[in-house]
C-alpha atoms as a PDB file:
ATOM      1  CA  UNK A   1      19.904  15.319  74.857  1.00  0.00           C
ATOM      2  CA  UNK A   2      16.058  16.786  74.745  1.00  0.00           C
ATOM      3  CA  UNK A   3      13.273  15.377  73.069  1.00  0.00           C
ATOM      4  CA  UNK A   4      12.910  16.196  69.444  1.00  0.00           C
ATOM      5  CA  UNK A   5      16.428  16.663  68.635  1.00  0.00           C
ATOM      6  CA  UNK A   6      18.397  15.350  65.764  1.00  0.00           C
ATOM      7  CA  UNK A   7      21.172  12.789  66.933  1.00  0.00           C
ATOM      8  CA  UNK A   8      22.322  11.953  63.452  1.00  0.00           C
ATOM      9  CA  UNK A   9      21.670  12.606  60.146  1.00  0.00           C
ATOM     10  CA  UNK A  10      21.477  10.115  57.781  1.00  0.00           C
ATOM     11  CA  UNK A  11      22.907  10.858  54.091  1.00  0.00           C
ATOM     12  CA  UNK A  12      20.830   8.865  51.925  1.00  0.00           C
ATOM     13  CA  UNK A  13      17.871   9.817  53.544  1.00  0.00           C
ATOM     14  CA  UNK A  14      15.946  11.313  50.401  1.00  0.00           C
ATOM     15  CA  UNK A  15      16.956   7.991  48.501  1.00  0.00           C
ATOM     16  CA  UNK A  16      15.149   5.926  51.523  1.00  0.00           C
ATOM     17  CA  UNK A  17      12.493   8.549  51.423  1.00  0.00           C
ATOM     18  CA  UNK A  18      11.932   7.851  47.510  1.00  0.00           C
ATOM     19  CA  UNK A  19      12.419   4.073  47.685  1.00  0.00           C
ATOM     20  CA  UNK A  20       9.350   3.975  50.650  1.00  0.00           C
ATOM     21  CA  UNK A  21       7.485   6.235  48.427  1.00  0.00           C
ATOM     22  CA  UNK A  22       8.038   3.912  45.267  1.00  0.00           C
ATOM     23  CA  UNK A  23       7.284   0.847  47.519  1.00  0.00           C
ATOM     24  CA  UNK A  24       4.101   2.576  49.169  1.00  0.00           C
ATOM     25  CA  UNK A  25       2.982   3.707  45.451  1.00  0.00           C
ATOM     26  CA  UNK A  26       3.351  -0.131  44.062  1.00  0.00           C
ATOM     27  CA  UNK A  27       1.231  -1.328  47.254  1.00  0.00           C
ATOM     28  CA  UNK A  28      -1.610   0.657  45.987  1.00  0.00           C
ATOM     29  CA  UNK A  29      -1.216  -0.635  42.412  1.00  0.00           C
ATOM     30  CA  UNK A  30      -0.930  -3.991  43.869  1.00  0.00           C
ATOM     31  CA  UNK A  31      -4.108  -3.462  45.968  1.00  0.00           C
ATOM     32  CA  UNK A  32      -5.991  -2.087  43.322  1.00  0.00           C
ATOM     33  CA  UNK A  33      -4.920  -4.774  40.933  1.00  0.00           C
ATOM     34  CA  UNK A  34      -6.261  -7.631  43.352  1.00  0.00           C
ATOM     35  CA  UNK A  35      -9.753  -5.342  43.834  1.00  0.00           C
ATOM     36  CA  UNK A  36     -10.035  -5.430  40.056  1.00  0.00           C
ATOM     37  CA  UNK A  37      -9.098  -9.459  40.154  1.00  0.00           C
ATOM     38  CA  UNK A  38     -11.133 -10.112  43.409  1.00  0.00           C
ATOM     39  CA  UNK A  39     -13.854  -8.147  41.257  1.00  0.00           C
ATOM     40  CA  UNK A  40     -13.797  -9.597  38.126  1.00  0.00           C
ATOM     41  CA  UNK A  41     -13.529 -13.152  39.967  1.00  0.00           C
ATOM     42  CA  UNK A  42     -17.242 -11.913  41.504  1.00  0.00           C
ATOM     43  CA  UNK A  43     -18.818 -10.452  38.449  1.00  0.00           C
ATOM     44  CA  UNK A  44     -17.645 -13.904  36.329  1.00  0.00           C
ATOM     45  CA  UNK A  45     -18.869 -15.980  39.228  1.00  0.00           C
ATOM     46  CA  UNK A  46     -22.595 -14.082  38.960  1.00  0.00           C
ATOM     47  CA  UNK A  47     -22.789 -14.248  35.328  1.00  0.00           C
ATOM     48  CA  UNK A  48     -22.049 -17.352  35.441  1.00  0.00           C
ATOM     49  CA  UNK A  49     -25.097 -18.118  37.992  1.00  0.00           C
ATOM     50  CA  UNK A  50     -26.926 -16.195  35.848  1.00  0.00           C
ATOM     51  CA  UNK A  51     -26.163 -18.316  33.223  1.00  0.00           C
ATOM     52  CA  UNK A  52     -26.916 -21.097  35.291  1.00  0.00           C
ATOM     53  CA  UNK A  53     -30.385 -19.378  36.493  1.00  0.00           C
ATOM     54  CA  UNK A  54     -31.257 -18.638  32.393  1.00  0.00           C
ATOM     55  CA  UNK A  55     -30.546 -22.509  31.983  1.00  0.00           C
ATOM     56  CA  UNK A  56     -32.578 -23.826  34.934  1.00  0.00           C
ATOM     57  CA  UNK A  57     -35.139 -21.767  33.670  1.00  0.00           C
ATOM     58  CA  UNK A  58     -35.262 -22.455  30.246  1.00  0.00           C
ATOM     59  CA  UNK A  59     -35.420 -26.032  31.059  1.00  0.00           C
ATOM     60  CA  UNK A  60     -38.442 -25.280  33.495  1.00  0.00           C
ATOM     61  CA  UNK A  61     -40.248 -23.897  30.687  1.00  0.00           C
ATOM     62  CA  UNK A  62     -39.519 -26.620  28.135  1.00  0.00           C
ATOM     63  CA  UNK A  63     -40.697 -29.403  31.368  1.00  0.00           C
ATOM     64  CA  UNK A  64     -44.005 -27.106  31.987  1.00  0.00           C
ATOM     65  CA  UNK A  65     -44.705 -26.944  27.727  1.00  0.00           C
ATOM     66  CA  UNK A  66     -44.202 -30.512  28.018  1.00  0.00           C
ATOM     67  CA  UNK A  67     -46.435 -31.531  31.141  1.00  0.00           C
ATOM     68  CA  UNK A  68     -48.884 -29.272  29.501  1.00  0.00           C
ATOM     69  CA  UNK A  69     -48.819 -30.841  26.004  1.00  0.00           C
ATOM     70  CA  UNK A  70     -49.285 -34.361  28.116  1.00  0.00           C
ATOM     71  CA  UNK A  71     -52.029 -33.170  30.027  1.00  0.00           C
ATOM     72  CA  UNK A  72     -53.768 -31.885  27.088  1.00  0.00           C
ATOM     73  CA  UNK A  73     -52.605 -34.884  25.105  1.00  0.00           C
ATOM     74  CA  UNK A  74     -54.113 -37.264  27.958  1.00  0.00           C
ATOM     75  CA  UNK A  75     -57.126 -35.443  28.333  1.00  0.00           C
ATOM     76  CA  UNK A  76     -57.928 -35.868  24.540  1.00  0.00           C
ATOM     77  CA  UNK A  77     -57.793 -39.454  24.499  1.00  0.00           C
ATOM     78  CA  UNK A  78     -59.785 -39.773  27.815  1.00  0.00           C
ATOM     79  CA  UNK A  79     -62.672 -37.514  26.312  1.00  0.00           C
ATOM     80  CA  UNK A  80     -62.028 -39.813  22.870  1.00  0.00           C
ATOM     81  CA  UNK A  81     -62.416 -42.760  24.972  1.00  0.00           C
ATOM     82  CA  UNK A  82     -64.951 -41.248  27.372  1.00  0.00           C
ATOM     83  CA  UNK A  83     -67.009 -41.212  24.366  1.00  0.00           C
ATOM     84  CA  UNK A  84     -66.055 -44.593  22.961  1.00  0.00           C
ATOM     85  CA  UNK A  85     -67.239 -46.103  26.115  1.00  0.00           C
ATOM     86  CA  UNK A  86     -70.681 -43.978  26.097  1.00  0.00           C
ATOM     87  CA  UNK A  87     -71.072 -44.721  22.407  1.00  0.00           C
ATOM     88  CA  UNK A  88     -70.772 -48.706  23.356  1.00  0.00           C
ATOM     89  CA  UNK A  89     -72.641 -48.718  26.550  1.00  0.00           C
ATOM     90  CA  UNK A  90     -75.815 -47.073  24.355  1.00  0.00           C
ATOM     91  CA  UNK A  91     -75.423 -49.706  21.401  1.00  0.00           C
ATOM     92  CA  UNK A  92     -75.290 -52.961  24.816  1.00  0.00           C
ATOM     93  CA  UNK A  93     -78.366 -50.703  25.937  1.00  0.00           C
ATOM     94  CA  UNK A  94     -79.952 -50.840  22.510  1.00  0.00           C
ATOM     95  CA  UNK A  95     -79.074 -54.206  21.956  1.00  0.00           C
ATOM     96  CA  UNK A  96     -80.686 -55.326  25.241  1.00  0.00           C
ATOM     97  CA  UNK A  97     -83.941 -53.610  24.696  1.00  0.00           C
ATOM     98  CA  UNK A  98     -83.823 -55.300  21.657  1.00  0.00           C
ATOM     99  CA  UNK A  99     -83.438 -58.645  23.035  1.00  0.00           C
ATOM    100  CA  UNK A 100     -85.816 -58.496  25.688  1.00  0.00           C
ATOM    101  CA  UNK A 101     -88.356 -57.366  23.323  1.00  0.00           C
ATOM    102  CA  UNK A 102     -87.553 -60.145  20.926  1.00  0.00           C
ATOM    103  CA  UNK A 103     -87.481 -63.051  24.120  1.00  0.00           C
ATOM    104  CA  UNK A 104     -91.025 -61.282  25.404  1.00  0.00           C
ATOM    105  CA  UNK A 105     -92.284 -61.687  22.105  1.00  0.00           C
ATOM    106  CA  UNK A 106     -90.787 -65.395  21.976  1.00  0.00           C
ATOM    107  CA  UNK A 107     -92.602 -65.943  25.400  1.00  0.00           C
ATOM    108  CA  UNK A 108     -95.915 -64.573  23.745  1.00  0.00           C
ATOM    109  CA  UNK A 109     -95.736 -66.426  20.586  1.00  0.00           C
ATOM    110  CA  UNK A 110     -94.374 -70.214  22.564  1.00  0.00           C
ATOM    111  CA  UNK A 111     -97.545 -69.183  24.817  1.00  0.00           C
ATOM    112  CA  UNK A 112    -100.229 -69.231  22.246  1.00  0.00           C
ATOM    113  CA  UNK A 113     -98.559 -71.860  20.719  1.00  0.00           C
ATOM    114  CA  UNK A 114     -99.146 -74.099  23.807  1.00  0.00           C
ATOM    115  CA  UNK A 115    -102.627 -72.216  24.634  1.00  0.00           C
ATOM    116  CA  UNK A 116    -104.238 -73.762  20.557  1.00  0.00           C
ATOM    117  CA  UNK A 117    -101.699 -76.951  21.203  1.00  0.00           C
ATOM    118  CA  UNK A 118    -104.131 -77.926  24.857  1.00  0.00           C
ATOM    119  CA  UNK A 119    -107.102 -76.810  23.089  1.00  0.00           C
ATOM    120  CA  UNK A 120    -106.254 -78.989  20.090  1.00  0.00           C
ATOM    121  CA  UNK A 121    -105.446 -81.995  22.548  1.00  0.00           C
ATOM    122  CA  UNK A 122    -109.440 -81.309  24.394  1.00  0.00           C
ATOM    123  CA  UNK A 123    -110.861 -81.062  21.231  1.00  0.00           C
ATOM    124  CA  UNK A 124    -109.146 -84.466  19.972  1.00  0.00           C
ATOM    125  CA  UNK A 125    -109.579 -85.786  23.808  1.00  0.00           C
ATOM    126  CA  UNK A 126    -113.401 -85.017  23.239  1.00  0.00           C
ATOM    127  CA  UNK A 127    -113.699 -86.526  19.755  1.00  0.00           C
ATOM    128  CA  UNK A 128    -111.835 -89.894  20.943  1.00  0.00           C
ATOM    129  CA  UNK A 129    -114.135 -89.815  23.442  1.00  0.00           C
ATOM    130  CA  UNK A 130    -117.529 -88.769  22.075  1.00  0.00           C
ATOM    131  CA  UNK A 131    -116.739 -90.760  18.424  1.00  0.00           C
ATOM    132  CA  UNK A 132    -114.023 -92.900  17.966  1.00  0.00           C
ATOM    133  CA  UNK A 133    -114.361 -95.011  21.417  1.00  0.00           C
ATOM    134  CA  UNK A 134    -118.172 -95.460  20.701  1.00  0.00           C
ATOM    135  CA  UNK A 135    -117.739 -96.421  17.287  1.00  0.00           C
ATOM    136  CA  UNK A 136    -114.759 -98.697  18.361  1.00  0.00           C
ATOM    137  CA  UNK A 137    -117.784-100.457  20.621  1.00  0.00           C
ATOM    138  CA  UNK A 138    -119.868-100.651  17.951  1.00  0.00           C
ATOM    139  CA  UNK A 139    -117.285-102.402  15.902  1.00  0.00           C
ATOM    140  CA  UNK A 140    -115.693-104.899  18.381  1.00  0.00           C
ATOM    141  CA  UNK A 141    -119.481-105.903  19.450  1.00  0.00           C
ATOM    142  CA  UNK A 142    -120.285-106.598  15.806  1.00  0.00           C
END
């Protein structure tokens, strides 16, 4: 026997030949059937990521809107109050002008009132002196 030649010959070789054929042909259907499945198994996983990125950032949005709206919402009321506060500290301010003024003029007033009140007490000190305790004399020696 030599290399390369035929010991046998087989008689259902054509049917073997078509039945590897048919076999190799379903592989490839097979293969492309779980590329289209291995596929489709990727493209639903990004969209739904995608769907999961839309979401995530929707709801960023609606949280910024929101801080925003606070902020703005927060910073009203502290200018409101801001001014509240101003608005109250000038009416104290007023008020205690106005009442130092008033306890100055008080002081003034409770002043002169003491000033004619030790004048009035000399002037009766000096009369008691000068004409009722001489006339009292005059009477008691009588």
């Amino acid at each position: 026997m030599k290399t390369g030649q035929v010991i046998a010959v087989l008689d259902n070789s054509d049917k073997l030949r078509a039945t590897y054929e048919k076999a190799k042909e379903t592989v490839k259907v097979s293969q492309a059937n779980l590329a289209k499945v291995r596929a489709g198994a990727k493209t639903g996983e990004i969209d739904a990521q995608k769907g999961e990125i839309a979401r995530i950032q929707a709801q960023s949005l609606g949280e910024e809107r929101a801080q925003r709206e606070a902020l703005a919402r927060l910073e009203a009321q502290w200018l409101g109050d801001k001014a509240t506060q101003q608005a109250t500290l000038a009416r104290l301010q007023a008020q205690l002008s106005g009442d130092q003024k008033a306890q100055a003029a008080t002081i003034k007033r409770l002043e002169a009132e003491l000033n004619n009140a030790q004048v009035e007490f000399v002037a009766m000190s000096n009369y008691i002196k000068l004409v009722l305790l001489p006339s009292l004399s005059t009477i008691q020696s009588a």
